[in-house]
Protein backbone atom coordinates (compact mmCIF):
# COMPACT_ATOMS: atom_id res chain seq x y z
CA UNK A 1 14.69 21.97 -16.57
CA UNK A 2 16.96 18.89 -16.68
CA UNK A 3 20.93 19.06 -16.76
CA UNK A 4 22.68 17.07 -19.08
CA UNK A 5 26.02 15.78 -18.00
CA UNK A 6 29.29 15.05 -19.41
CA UNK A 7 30.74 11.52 -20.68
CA UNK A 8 30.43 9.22 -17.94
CA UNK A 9 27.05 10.09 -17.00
CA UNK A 10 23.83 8.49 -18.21
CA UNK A 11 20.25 9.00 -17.90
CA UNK A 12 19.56 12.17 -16.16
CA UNK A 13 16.15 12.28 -14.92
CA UNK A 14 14.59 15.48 -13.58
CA UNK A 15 12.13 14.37 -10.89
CA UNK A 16 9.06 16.36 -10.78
CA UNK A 17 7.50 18.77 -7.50
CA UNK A 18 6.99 15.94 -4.45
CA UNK A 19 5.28 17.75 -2.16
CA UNK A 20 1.93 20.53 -2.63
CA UNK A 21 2.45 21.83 0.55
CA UNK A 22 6.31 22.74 0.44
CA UNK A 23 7.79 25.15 -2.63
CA UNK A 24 8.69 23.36 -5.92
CA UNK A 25 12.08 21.90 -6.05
CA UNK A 26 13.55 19.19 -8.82
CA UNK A 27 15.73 16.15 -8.05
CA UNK A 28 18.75 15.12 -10.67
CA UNK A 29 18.91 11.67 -10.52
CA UNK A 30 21.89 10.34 -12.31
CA UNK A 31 23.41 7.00 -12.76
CA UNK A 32 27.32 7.14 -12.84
CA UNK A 33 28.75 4.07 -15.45
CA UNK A 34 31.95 3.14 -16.95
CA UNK A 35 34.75 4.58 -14.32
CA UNK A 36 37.37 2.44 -13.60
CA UNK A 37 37.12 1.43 -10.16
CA UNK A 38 33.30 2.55 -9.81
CA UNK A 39 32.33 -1.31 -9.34
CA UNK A 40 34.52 -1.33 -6.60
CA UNK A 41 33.21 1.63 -4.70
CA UNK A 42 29.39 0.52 -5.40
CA UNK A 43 30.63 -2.92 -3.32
CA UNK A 44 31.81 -0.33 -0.52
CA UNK A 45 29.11 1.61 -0.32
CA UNK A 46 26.30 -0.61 -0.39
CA UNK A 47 27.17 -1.94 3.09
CA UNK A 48 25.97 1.23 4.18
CA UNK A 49 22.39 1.15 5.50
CA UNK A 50 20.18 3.98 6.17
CA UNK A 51 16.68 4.18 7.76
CA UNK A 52 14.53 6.82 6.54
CA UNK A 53 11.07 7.94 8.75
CA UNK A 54 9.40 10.69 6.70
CA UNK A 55 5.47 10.39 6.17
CA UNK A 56 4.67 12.15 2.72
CA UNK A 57 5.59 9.61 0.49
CA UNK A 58 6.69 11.41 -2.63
CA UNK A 59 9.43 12.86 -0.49
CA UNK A 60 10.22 9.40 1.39
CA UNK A 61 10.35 7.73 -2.03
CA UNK A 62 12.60 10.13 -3.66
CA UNK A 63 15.05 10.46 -1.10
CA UNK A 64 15.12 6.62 -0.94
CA UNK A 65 15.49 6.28 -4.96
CA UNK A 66 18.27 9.20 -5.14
CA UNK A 67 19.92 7.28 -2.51
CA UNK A 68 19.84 3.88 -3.95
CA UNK A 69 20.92 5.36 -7.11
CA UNK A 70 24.50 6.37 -4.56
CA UNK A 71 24.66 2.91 -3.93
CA UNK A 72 23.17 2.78 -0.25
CA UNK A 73 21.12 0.29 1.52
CA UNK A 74 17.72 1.98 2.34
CA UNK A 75 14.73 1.09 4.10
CA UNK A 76 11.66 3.69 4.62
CA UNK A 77 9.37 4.00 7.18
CA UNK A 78 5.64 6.12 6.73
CA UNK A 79 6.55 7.09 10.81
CA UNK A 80 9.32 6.93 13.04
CA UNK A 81 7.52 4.54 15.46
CA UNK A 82 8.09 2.07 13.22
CA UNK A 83 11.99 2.80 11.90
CA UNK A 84 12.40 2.79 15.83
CA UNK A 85 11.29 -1.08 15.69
CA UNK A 86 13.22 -1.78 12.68
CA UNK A 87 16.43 0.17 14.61
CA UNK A 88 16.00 -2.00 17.72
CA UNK A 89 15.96 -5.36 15.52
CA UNK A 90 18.89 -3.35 13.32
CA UNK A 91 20.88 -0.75 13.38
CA UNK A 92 21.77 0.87 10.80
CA UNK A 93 24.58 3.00 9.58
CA UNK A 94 22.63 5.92 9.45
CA UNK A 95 19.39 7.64 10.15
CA UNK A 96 17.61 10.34 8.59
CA UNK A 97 13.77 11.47 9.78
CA UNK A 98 10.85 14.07 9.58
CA UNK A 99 9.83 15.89 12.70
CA UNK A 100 6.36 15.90 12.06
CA UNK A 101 4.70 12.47 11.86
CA UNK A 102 1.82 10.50 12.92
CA UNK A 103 2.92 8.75 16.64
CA UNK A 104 6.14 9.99 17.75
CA UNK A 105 7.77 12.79 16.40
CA UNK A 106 11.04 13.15 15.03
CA UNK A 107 12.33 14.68 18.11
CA UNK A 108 11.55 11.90 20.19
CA UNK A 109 12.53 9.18 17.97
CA UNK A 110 16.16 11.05 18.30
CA UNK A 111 16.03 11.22 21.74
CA UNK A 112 15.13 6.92 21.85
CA UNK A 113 17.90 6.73 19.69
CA UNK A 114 19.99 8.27 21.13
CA UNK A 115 19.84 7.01 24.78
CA UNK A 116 20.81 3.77 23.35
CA UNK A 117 23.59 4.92 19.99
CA UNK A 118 25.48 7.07 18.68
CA UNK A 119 24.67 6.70 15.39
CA UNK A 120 24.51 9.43 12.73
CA UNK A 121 20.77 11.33 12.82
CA UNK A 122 19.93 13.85 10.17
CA UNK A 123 17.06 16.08 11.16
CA UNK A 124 15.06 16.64 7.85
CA UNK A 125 12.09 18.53 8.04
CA UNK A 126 9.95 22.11 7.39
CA UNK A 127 10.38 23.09 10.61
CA UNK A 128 13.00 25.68 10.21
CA UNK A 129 12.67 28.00 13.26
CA UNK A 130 15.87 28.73 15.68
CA UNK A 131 14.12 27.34 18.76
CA UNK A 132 13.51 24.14 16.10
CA UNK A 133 17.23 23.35 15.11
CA UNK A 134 18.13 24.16 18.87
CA UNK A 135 16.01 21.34 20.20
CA UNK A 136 16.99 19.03 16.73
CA UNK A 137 20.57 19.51 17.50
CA UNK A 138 20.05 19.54 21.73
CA UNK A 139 18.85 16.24 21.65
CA UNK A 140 21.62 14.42 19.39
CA UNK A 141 20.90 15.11 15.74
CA UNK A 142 24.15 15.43 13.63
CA UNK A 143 22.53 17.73 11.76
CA UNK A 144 19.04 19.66 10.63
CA UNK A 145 18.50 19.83 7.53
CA UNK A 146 15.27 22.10 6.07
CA UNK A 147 12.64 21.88 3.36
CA UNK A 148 12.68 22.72 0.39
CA UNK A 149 15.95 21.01 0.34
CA UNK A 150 18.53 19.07 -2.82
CA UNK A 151 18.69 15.22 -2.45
CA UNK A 152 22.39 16.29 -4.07
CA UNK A 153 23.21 18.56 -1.02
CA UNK A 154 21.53 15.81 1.27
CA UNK A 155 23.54 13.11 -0.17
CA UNK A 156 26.70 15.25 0.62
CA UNK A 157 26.08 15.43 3.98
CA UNK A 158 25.59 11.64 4.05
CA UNK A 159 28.63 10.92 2.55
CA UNK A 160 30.51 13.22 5.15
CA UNK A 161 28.52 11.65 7.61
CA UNK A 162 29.89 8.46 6.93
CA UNK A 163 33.29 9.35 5.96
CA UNK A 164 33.56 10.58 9.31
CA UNK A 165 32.53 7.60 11.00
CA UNK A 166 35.12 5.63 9.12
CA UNK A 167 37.78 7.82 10.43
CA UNK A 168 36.81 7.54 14.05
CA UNK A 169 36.92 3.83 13.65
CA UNK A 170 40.59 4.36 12.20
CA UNK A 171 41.80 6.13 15.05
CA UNK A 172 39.94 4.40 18.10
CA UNK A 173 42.45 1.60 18.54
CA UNK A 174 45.39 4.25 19.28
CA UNK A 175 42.94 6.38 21.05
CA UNK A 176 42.16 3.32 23.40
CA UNK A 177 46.08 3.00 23.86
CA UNK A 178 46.02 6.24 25.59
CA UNK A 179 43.22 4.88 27.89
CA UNK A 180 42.73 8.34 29.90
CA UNK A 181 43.53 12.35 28.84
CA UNK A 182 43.48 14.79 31.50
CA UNK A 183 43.68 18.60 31.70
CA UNK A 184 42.53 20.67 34.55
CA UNK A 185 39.68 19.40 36.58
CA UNK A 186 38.63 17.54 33.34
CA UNK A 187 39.13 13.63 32.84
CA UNK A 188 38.11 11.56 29.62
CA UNK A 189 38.30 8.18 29.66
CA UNK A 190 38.75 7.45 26.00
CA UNK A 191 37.49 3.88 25.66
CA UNK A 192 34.16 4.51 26.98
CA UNK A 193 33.73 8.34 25.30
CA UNK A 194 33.00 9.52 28.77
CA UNK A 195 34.41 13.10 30.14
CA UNK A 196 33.63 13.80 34.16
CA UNK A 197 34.46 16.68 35.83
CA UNK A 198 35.62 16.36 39.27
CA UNK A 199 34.56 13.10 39.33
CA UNK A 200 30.71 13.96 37.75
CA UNK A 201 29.84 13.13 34.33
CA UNK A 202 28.94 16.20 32.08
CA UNK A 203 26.64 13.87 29.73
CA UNK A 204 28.09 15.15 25.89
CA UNK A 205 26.57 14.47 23.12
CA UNK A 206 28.57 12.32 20.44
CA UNK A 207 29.22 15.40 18.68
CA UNK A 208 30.17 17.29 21.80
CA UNK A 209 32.41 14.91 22.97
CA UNK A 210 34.30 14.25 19.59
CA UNK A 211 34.94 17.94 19.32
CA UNK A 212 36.06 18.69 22.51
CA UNK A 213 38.28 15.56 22.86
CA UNK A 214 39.70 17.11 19.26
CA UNK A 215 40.02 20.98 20.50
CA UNK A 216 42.11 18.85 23.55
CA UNK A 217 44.30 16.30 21.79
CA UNK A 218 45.00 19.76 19.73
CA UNK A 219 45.12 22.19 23.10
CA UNK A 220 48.38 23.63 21.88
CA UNK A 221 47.13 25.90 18.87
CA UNK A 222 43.96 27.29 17.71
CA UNK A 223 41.64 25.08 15.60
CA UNK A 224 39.72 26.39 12.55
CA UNK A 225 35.88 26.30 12.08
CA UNK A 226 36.81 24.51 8.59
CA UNK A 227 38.95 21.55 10.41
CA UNK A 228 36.32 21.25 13.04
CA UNK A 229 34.04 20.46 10.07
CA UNK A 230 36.25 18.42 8.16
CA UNK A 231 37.49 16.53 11.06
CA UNK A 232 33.90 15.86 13.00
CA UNK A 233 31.22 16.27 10.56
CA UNK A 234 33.53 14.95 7.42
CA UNK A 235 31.87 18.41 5.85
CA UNK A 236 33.70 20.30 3.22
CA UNK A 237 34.18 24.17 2.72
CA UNK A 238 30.94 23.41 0.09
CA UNK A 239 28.51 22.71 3.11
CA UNK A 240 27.02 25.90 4.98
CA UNK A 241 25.84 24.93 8.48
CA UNK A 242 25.78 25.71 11.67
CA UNK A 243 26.52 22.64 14.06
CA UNK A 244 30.24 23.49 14.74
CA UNK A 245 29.31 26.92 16.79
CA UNK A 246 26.48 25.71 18.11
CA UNK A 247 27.91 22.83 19.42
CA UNK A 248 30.65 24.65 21.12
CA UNK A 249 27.91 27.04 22.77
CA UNK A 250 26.49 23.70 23.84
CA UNK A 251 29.80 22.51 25.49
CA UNK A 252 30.39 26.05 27.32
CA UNK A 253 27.43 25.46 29.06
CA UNK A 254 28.22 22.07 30.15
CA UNK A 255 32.00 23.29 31.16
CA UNK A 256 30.70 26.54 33.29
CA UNK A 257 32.58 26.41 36.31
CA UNK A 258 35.38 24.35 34.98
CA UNK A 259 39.21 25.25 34.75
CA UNK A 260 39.09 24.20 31.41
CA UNK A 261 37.31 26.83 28.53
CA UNK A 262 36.55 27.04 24.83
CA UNK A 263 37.82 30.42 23.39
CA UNK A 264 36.89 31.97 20.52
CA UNK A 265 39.72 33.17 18.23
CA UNK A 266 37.77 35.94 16.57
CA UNK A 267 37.38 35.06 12.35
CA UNK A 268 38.84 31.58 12.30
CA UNK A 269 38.07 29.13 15.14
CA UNK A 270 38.32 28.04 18.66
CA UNK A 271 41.35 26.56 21.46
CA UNK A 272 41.41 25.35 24.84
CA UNK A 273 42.61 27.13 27.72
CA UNK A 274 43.00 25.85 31.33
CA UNK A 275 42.07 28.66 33.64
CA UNK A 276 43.38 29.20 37.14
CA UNK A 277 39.76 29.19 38.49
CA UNK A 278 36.63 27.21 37.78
């Protein structure tokens, strides 16, 4: 069934099923016209590129249309060898893949990527087991995102995504003023993103190491779930997922043995405590 929206809104298109092997979904493609302004933030947003690797091409095509239609910059790819060769002559703003393709999977295209950037990944794929999103998000993805799934909901998380990039770029120059923060047996030097513990680097993922560099610049009170999300992912109170605990379960294990610990404050969030022992 297609939606039809209010004044402001034009041609709503109801996409039909993509995919025979995945549960039917529809897409809502809609083409936003005469805001003031909206000219203006189409000239924004299309300087934002995204790669997508996904190899059933109904699903590659409609993500890349629905996209498009946001005003993005997208190039596909049938397999992620090949948006890997595209990233290396590239990069984009932005990368969203499958996990299972022909070549390399998903997995390992995030791990290429991400021994070399930091750039956004988005993990979408059918695979939806625990042991799944654990090695998605272990090995750098900013998020895993599972079939049958709303280009609307995707496009969200792109736009937080992105948001939150432009945020970090705001505040790296006076973040690079500060050069160095230290607390306990903990040292992060700011300009390169790098945290060391007694002197040996603990190896954080981009994620990792933006929240715990938050939870520290913050060490004074308790941090909500909600502002982790907000202030990391650039994800609204609209957006169930996971990544903020599990990326804190990630960073305890890194910080075992360390004077410096992530508590939970049961119901709302998390804070740093320095301990007296490591």
């Amino acid at each position: 069934m297609c939606h039809l929206f209010s004044e402001g809104w034009k041609n709503s298109v109801c996409l039909p099923p993509i995919s025979a092997g995945l549960p039917q979904f529809f897409v809502i493609f809609q083409l936003k016209i005469g805001y003031t302004g909206y000219k203006n933030e189409v000239e924004i947003i299309m300087n934002e590129e995204i790669y997508i690797a996904e190899d059933e091409d109904g699903i590659r095509l409609t993500v890349k249309t629905f996209l498009e239609s946001e005003g993005y910059a997208v190039s596909d790819f049938p397999n992620g060898d090949l948006l890997y060769d595209a990233f290396l002559d590239k990069q984009p703003d932005l990368v969203i893949l499958d996990v299972m393709m022909p070549g390399s999977s998903g997995f390992e295209i995030t791990k290429k990527i991400r021994d070399i950037s930091s750039v956004p990944i988005i993990i979408l794929t059918a695979k939806d087991s625990d042991m799944d999103y654990a090695t998605g998000i272990n090995l750098g993805s900013d998020d895993y995102f599972t079939k049958p799934f709303s280009a609307i909901a995707l496009n969200m998380r792109v736009k937080a995504m992105l948001r939150r990039i432009k945020m970090d770029q705001e505040r790296l120059p006076t973040r690079q003023e500060e050069a160095t923060l230290r607390i306990g047996d903990i040292e992060i030097d700011l300009a390169a993103m790098s945290v060391k513990q007694n002197g040996v680097s603990l190896n954080l993922t981009p994620n990792e190491y933006n929240v715990f560099v938050y939870l520290i610049e913050n060490k004074n009170r308790a941090v909500s779930r909600d502002e982790l999300l907000d202030s990391i992912w650039g994800y609204g109170k609209d957006i169930e997922t996971r990544a903020c605990d599990d990326t804190v379960r990630r960073l305890r294990k890194k910080l075992a043995g360390s004077t410096v610990e992530i508590e939970t404050v049961w119901g709302f969030g998390f804070t740093v405590k320095e301990s007296s022992e490591g």
